[in-house]
C-alpha atoms as a PDB file:
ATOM      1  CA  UNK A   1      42.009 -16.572  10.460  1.00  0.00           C
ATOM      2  CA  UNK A   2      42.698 -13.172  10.183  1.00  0.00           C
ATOM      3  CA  UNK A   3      40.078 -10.985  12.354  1.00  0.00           C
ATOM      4  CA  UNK A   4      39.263  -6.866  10.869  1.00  0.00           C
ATOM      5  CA  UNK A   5      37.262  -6.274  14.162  1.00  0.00           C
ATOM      6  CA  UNK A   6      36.682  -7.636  17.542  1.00  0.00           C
ATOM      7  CA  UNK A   7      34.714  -7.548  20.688  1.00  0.00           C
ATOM      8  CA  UNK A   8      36.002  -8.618  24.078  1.00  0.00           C
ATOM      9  CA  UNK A   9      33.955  -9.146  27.554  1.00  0.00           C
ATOM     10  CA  UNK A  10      31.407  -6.375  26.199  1.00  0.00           C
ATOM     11  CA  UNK A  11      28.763  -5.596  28.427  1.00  0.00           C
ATOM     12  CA  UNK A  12      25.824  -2.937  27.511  1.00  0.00           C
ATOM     13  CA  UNK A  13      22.787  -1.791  29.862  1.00  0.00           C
ATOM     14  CA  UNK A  14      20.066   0.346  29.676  1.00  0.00           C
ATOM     15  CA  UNK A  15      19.143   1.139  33.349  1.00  0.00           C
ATOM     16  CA  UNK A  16      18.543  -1.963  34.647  1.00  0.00           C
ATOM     17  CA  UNK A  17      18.339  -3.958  31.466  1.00  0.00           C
ATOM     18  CA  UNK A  18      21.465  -5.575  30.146  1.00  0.00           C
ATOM     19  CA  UNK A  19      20.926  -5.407  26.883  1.00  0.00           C
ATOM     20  CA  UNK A  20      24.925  -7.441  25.878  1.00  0.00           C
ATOM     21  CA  UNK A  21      26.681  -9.715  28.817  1.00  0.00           C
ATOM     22  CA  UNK A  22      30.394 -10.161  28.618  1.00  0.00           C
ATOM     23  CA  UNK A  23      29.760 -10.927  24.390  1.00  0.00           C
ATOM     24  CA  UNK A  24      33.684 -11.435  23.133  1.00  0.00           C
ATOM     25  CA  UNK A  25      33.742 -12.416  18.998  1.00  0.00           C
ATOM     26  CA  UNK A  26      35.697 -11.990  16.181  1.00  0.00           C
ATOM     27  CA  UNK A  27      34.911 -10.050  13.196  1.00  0.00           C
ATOM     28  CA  UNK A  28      36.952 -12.194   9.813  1.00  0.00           C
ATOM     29  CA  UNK A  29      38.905 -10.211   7.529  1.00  0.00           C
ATOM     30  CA  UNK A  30      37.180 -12.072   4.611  1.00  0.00           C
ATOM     31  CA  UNK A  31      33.843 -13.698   4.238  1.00  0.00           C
ATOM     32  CA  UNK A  32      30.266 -13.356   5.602  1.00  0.00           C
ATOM     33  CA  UNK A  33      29.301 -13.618   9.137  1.00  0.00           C
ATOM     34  CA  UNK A  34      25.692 -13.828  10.669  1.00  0.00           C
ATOM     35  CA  UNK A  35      25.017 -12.726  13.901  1.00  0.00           C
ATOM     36  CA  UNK A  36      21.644 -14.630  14.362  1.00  0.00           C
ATOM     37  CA  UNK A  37      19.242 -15.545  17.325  1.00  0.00           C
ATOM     38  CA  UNK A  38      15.682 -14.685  18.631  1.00  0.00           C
ATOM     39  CA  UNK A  39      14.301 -11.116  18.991  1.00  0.00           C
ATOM     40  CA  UNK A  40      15.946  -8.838  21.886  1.00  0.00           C
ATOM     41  CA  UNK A  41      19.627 -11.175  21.803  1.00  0.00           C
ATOM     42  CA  UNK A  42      21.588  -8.228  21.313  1.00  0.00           C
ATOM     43  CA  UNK A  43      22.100  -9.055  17.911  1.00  0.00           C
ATOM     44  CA  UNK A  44      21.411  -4.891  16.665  1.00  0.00           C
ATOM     45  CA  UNK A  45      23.055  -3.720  19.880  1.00  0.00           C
ATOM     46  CA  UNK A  46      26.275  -5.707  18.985  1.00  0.00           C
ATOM     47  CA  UNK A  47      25.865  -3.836  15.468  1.00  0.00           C
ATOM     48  CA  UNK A  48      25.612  -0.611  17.177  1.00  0.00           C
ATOM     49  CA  UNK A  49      28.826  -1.218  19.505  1.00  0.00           C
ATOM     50  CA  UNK A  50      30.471  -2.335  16.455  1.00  0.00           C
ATOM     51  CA  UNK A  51      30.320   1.112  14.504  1.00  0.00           C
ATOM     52  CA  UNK A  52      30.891   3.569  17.575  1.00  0.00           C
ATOM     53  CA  UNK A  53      27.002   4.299  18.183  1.00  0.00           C
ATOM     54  CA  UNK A  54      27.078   2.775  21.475  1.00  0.00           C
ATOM     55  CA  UNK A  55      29.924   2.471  24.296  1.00  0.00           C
ATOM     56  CA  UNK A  56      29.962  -0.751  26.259  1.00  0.00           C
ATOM     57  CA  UNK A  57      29.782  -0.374  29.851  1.00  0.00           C
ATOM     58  CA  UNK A  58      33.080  -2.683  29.879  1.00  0.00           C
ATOM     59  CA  UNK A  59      34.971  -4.520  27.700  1.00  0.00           C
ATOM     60  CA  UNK A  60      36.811  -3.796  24.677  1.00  0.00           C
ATOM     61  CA  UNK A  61      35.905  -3.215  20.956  1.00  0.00           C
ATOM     62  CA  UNK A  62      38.703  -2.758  18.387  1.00  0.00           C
ATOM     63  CA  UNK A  63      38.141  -2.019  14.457  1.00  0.00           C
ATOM     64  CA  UNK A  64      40.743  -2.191  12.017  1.00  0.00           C
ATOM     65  CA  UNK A  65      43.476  -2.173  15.172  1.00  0.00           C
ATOM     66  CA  UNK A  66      41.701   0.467  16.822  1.00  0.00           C
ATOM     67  CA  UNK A  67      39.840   1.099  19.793  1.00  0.00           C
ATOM     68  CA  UNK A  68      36.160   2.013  18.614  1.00  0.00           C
ATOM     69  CA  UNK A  69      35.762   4.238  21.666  1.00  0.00           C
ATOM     70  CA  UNK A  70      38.892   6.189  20.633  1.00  0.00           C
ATOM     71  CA  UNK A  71      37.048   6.960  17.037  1.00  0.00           C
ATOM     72  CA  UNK A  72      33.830   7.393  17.445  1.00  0.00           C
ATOM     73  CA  UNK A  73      31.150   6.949  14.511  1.00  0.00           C
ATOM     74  CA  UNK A  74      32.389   9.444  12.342  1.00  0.00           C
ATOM     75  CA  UNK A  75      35.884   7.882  12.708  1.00  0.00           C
ATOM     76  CA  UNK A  76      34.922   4.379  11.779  1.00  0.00           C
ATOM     77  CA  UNK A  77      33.564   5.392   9.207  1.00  0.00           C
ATOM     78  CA  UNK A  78      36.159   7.668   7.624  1.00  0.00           C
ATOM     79  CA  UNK A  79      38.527   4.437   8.082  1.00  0.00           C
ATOM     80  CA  UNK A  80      36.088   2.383   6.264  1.00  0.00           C
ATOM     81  CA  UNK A  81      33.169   0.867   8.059  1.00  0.00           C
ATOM     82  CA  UNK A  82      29.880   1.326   7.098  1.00  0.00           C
ATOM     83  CA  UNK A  83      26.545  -0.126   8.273  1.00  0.00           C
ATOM     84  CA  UNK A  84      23.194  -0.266   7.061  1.00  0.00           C
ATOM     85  CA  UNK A  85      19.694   0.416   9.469  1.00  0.00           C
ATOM     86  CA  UNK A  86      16.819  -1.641   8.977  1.00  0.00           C
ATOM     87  CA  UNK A  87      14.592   0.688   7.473  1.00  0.00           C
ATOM     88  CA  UNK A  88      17.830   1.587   4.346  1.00  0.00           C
ATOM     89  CA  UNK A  89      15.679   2.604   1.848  1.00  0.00           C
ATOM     90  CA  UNK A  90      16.456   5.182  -0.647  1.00  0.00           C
ATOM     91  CA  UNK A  91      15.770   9.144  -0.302  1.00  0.00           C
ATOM     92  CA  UNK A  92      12.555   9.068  -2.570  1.00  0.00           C
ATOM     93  CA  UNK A  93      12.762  12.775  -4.145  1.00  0.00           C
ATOM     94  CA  UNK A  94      16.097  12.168  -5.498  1.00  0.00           C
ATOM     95  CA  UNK A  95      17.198  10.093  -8.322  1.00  0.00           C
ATOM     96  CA  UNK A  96      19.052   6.981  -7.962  1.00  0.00           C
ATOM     97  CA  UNK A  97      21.949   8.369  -9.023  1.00  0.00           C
ATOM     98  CA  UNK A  98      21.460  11.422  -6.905  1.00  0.00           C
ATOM     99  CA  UNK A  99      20.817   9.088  -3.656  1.00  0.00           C
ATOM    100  CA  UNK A 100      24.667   7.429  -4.720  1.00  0.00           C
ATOM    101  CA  UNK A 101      26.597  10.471  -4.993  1.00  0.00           C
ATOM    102  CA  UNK A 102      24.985  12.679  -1.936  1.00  0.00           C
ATOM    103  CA  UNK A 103      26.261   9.894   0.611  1.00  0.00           C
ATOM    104  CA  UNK A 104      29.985  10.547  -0.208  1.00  0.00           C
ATOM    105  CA  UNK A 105      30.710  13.484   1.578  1.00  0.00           C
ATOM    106  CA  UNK A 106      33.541  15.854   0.421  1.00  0.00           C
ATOM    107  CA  UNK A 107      33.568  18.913   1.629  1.00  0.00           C
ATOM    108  CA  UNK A 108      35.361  21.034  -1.187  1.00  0.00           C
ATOM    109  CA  UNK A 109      32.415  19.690  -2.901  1.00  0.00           C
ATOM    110  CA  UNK A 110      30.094  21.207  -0.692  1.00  0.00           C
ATOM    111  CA  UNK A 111      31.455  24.621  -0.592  1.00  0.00           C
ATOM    112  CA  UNK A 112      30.176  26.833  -3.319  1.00  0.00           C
ATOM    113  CA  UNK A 113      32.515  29.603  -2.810  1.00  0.00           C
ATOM    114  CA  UNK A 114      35.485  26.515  -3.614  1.00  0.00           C
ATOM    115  CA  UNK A 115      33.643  25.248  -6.843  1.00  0.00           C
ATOM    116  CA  UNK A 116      33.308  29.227  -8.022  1.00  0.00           C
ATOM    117  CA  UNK A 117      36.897  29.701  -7.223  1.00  0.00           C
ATOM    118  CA  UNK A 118      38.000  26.837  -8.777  1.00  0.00           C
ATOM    119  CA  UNK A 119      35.246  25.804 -11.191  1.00  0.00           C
ATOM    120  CA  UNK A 120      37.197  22.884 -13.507  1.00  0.00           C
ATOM    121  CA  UNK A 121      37.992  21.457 -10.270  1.00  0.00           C
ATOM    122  CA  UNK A 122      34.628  21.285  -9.135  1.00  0.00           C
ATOM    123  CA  UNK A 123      33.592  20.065 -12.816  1.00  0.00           C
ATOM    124  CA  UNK A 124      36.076  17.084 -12.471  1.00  0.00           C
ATOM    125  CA  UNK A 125      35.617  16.281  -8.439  1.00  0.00           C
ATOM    126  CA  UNK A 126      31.720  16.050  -9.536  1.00  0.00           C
ATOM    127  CA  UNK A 127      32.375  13.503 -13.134  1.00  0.00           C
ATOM    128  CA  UNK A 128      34.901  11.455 -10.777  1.00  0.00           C
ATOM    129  CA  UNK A 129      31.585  10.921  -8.249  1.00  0.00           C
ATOM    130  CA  UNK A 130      29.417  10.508 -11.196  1.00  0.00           C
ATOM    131  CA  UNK A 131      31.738   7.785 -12.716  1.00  0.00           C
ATOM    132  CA  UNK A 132      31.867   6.099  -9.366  1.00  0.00           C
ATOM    133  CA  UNK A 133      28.435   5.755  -8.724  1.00  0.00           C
ATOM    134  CA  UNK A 134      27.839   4.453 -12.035  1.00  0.00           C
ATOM    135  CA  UNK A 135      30.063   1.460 -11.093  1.00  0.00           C
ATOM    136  CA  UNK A 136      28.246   0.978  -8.241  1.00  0.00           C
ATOM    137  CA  UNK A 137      24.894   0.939  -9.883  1.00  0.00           C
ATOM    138  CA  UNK A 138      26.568  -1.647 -12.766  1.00  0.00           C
ATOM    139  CA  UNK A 139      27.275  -3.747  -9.972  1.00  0.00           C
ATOM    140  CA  UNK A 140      23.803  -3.428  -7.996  1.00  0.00           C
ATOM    141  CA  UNK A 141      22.042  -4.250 -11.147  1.00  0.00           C
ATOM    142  CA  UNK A 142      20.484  -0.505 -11.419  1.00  0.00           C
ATOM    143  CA  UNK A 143      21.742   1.319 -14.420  1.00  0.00           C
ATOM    144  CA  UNK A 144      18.784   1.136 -15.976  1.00  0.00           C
ATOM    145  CA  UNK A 145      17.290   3.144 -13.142  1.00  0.00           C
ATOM    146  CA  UNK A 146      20.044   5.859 -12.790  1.00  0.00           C
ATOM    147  CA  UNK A 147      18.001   9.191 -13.890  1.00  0.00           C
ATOM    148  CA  UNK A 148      14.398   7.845 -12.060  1.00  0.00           C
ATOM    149  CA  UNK A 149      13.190   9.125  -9.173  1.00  0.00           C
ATOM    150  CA  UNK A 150      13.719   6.953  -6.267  1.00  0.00           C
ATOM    151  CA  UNK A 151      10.094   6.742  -5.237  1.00  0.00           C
ATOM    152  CA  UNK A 152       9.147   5.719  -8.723  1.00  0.00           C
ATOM    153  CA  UNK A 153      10.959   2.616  -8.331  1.00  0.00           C
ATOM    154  CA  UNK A 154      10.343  -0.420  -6.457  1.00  0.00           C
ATOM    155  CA  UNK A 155      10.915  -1.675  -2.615  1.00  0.00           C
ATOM    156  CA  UNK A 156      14.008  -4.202  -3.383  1.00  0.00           C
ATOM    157  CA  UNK A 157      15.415  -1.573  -5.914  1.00  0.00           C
ATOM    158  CA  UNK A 158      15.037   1.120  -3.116  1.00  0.00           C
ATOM    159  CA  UNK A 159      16.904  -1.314  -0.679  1.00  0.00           C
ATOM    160  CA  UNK A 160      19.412  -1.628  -2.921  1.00  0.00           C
ATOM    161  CA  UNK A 161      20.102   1.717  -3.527  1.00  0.00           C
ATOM    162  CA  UNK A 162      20.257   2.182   0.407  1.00  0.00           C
ATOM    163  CA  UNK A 163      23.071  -0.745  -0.081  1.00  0.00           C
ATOM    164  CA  UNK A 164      24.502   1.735  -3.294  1.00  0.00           C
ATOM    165  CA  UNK A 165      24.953   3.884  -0.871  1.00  0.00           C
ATOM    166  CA  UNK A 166      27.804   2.133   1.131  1.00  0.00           C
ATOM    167  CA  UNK A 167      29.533   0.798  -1.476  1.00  0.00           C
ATOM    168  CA  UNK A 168      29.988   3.935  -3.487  1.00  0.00           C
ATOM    169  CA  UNK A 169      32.312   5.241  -0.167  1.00  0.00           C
ATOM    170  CA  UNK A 170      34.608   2.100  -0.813  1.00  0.00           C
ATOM    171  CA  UNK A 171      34.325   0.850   2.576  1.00  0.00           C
ATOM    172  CA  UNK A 172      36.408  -1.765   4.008  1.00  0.00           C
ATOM    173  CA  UNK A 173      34.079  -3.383   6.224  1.00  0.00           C
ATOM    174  CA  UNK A 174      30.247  -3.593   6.006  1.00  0.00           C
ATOM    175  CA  UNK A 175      27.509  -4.127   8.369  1.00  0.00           C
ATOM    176  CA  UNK A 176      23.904  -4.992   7.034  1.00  0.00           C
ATOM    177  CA  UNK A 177      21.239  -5.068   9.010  1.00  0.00           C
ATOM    178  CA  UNK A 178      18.558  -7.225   7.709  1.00  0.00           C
ATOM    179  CA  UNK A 179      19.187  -6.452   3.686  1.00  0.00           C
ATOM    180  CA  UNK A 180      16.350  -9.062   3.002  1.00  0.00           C
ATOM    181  CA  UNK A 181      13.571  -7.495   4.817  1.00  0.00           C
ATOM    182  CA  UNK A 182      10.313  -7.145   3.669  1.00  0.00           C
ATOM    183  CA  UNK A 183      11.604  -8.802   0.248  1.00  0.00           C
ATOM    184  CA  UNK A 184       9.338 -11.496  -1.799  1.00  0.00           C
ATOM    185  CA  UNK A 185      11.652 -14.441  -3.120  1.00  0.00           C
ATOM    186  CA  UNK A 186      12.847 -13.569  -6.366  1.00  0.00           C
ATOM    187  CA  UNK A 187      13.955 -10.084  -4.439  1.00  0.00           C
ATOM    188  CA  UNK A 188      15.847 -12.137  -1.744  1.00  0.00           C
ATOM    189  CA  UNK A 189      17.878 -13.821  -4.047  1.00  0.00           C
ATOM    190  CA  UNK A 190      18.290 -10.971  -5.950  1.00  0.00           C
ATOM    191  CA  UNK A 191      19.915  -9.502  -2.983  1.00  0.00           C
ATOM    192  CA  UNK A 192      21.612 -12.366  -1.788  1.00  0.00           C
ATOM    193  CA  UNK A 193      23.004 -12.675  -4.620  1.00  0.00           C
ATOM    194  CA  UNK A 194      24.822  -9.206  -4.611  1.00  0.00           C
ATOM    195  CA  UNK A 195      26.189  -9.525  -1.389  1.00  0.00           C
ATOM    196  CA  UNK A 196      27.409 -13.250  -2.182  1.00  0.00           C
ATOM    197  CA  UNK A 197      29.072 -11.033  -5.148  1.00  0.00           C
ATOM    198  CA  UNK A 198      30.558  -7.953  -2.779  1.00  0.00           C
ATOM    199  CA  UNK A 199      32.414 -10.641  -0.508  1.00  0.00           C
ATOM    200  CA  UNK A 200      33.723 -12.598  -2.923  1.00  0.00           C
ATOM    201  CA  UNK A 201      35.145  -8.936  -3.967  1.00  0.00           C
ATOM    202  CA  UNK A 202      37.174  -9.012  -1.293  1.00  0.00           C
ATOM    203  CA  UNK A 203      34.860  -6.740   0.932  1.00  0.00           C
ATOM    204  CA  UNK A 204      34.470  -8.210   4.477  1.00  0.00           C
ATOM    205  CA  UNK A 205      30.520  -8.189   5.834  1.00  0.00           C
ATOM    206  CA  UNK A 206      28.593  -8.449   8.922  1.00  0.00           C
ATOM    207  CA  UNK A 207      24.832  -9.506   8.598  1.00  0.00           C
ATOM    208  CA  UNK A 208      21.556  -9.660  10.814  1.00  0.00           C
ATOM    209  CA  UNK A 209      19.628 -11.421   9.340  1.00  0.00           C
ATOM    210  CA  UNK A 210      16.084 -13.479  11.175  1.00  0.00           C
ATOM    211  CA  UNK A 211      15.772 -15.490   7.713  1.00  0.00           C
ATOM    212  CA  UNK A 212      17.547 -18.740   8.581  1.00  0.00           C
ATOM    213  CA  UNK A 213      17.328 -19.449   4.314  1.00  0.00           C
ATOM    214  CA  UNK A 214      19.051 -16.301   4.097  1.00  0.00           C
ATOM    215  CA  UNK A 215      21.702 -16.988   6.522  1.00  0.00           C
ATOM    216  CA  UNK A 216      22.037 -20.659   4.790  1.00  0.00           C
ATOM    217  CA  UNK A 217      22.585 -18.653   1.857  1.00  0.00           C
ATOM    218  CA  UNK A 218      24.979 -16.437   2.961  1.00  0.00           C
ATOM    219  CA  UNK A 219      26.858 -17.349   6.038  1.00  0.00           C
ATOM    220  CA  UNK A 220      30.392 -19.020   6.183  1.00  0.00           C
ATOM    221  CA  UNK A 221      30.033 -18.031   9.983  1.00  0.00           C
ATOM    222  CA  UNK A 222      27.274 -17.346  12.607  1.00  0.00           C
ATOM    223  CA  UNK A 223      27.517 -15.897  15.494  1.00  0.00           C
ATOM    224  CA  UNK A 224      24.226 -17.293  17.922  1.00  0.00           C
ATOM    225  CA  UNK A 225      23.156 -14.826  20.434  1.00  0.00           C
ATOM    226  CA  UNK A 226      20.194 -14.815  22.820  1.00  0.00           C
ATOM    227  CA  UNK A 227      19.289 -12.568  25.533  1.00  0.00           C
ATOM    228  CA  UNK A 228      22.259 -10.617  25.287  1.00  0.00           C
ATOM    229  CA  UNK A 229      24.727 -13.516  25.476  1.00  0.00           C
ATOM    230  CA  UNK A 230      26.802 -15.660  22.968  1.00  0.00           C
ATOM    231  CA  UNK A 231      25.812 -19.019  23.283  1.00  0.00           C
ATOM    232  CA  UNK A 232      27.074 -20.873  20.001  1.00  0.00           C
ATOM    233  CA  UNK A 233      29.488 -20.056  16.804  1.00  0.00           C
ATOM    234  CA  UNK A 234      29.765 -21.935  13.776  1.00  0.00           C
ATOM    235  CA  UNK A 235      28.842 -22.717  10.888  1.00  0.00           C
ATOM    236  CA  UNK A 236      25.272 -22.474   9.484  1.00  0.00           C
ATOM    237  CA  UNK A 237      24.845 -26.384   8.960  1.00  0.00           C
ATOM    238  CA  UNK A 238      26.295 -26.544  12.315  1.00  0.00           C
ATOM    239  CA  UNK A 239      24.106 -24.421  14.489  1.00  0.00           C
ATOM    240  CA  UNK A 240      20.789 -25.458  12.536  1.00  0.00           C
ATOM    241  CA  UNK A 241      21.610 -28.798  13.124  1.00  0.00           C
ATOM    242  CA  UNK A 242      21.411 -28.534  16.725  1.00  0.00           C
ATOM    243  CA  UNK A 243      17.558 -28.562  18.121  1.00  0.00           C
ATOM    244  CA  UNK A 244      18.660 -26.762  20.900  1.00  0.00           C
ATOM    245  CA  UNK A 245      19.256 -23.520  19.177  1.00  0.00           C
ATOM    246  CA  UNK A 246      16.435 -24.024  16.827  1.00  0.00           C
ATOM    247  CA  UNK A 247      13.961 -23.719  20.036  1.00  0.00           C
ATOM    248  CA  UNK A 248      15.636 -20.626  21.722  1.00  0.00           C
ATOM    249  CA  UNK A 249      15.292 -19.155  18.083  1.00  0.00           C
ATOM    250  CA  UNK A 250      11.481 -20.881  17.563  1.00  0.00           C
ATOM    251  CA  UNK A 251      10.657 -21.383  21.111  1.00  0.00           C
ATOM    252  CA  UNK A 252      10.012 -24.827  22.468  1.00  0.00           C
ATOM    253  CA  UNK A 253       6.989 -25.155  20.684  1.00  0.00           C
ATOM    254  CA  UNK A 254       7.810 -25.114  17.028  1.00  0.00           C
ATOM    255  CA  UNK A 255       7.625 -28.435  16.520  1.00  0.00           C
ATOM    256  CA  UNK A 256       4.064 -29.694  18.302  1.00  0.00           C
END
C-alpha cells in the first residue's frame, strides 16, 4: 500500500524520560489509521513528530517524500498537513463562518495597504474564501449556523468547526487528535460520521482516539503503542481480539 508519511527508528526524550523508543510506522495514502494504546504510549508525541512540532532524538520522519526536520511546522503545513489539538474548539467571539475563513492565511489578504490598492481584488480574494468555507460548512453539517456566534452554539458544533477549520485549507493529510472527546452518543456518531465521509473523499487521516467504539468505527488500521513503543498493528477486530492488548490498554484488572 501506498504510504503519504513515515516514521523510522524514532526515538524522543525529555531528560531522562523517553517519551518514543525506536517507533518505525507507516502513514497510508488512503484510509483511516488509529494510533491507540493506554495513557503516556507516545501516542500524542508520535502526532507531534509527525507535523514538525517535535524533532526525534534519532531516526527518521518523512511527509509527503520529505524529511519533516527539513520543513518544519510551518512547512508541513503549507504542503498540506494539518492536525487538530485536543482542546479544537472554535474561537467563541467570532462567527462560524468567521472561525472558517481566519484559519486560511493569505497574506495579500492581510495587508490593508494591498486591498486599498487593489480593492476588486481584495473584493474577489475575500467571496472566493467566503464560497469556500461555505462548502466546508455544507459538508460539516453547519450552514445553518454560519452567521452565529461561535459561543452561542453547542460543544460538538464547536468541535466541528475546530475540524472546519482544517478542511477549509484543503489539506492533504489530516491528523485528529481525539475528535470525539467530551461528545455524548448521538454527537460521536455525528462526528464519526463526517470523518468516515472526509476519507472516503479521498483525504488521508491519522486519529487518537481512547474510545475503542470509536476506533471500531473508524479504523481500517491501528497502530498499538504503549510506553513509548509499538507493540502491535492491525486491524481493529484484530488487536481487540487479543486479551493481551486489551489489559495493557485496561490494565490486568478489567476483567475481575
Amino acid at each position: 500500500m501506498a504510504t503519504i508519511a513515515s516514521l523510522s527508528g524514532v526515538t524522543v526524550a525529555f531528560g531522562g524520560i523517553v517519551a518514543m523508543n525506536d517507533v518505525s510506522f507507516d502513514v497510508p495514502s488512503t484510509g483511516i489509521m488509529a494510533l491507540i494504546g493506554p495513557n503516556g504510549a507516545g501516542k500524542t508525541t508520535a502526532f507531534n513528530v509527525l507535523s514538525g512540532h517535535i524533532r526525534p532524538r534519532s531516526g527518521t520522519v518523512e511527509v509527503f517524500g520529505t524529511a519533516a526536520s527539513a520543513l518544519g511546522p510551518a512547512g508541513l503545513a503549507g504542503r498540506g498537513l494539518a492536525r487538530s489539538w485536543q482542546d479544537g474548539r472554535a474561537f467563541l467571539d467570532m462567527t462560524v463562518l468567521e472561525n472558517l475563513v481566519v484559519a486560511v492565511r493569505c497574506p495579500r489578504a492581510e495587508s490593508p495597504f494591498w486591498r486599498l490598492a487593489r480593492p476588486r481584488r481584495a473584493a474577489r480574494l475575500e467571496a472566493g474564501l467566503v464560497r469556500q468555507a461555505d462548502e466546508v460548512l455544507e459538508t460539516l453539517g453547519l450552514s445553518a449556523f454560519r452567521d452565529h456566534r461561535a459561543g452561542d452554539i453547542g460543544y460538538a458544533e464547536q468541535r466541528l468547526v475546530g475540524i472546519g477549520r482544517l478542511l477549509i485549507r484543503r489539506p492533504r493529510l489530516l491528523l485528529l487528535d481525539e475528535p470525539a472527546a467530551g461528545l455524548d452518543g448521538e454527537s460521536i456518531d455525528r462526528v464519526v460520521g463526517i470523518v468516515r465521509d472526509i476519507a472516503a473523499g479521498g483525504l488521508p487521516v491519522v486519529i487518537v482516539e481512547h474510545s475503542l467504539s470509536v476506533v471500531r468505527s473508524l479504523a481500517d488500521s491501528c497502530v498499538f503503542m504503549s510506553n513509548g513503543e509499538v507493540v502491535a498493528r492491525g486491524t481493529p477486530e484484530d488487536l481487540f481480539r487479543r486479551d493481551e492488548l486489551i489489559d495493557m490498554y485496561f490494565g490486568k484488572g478489567w476483567r475481575a
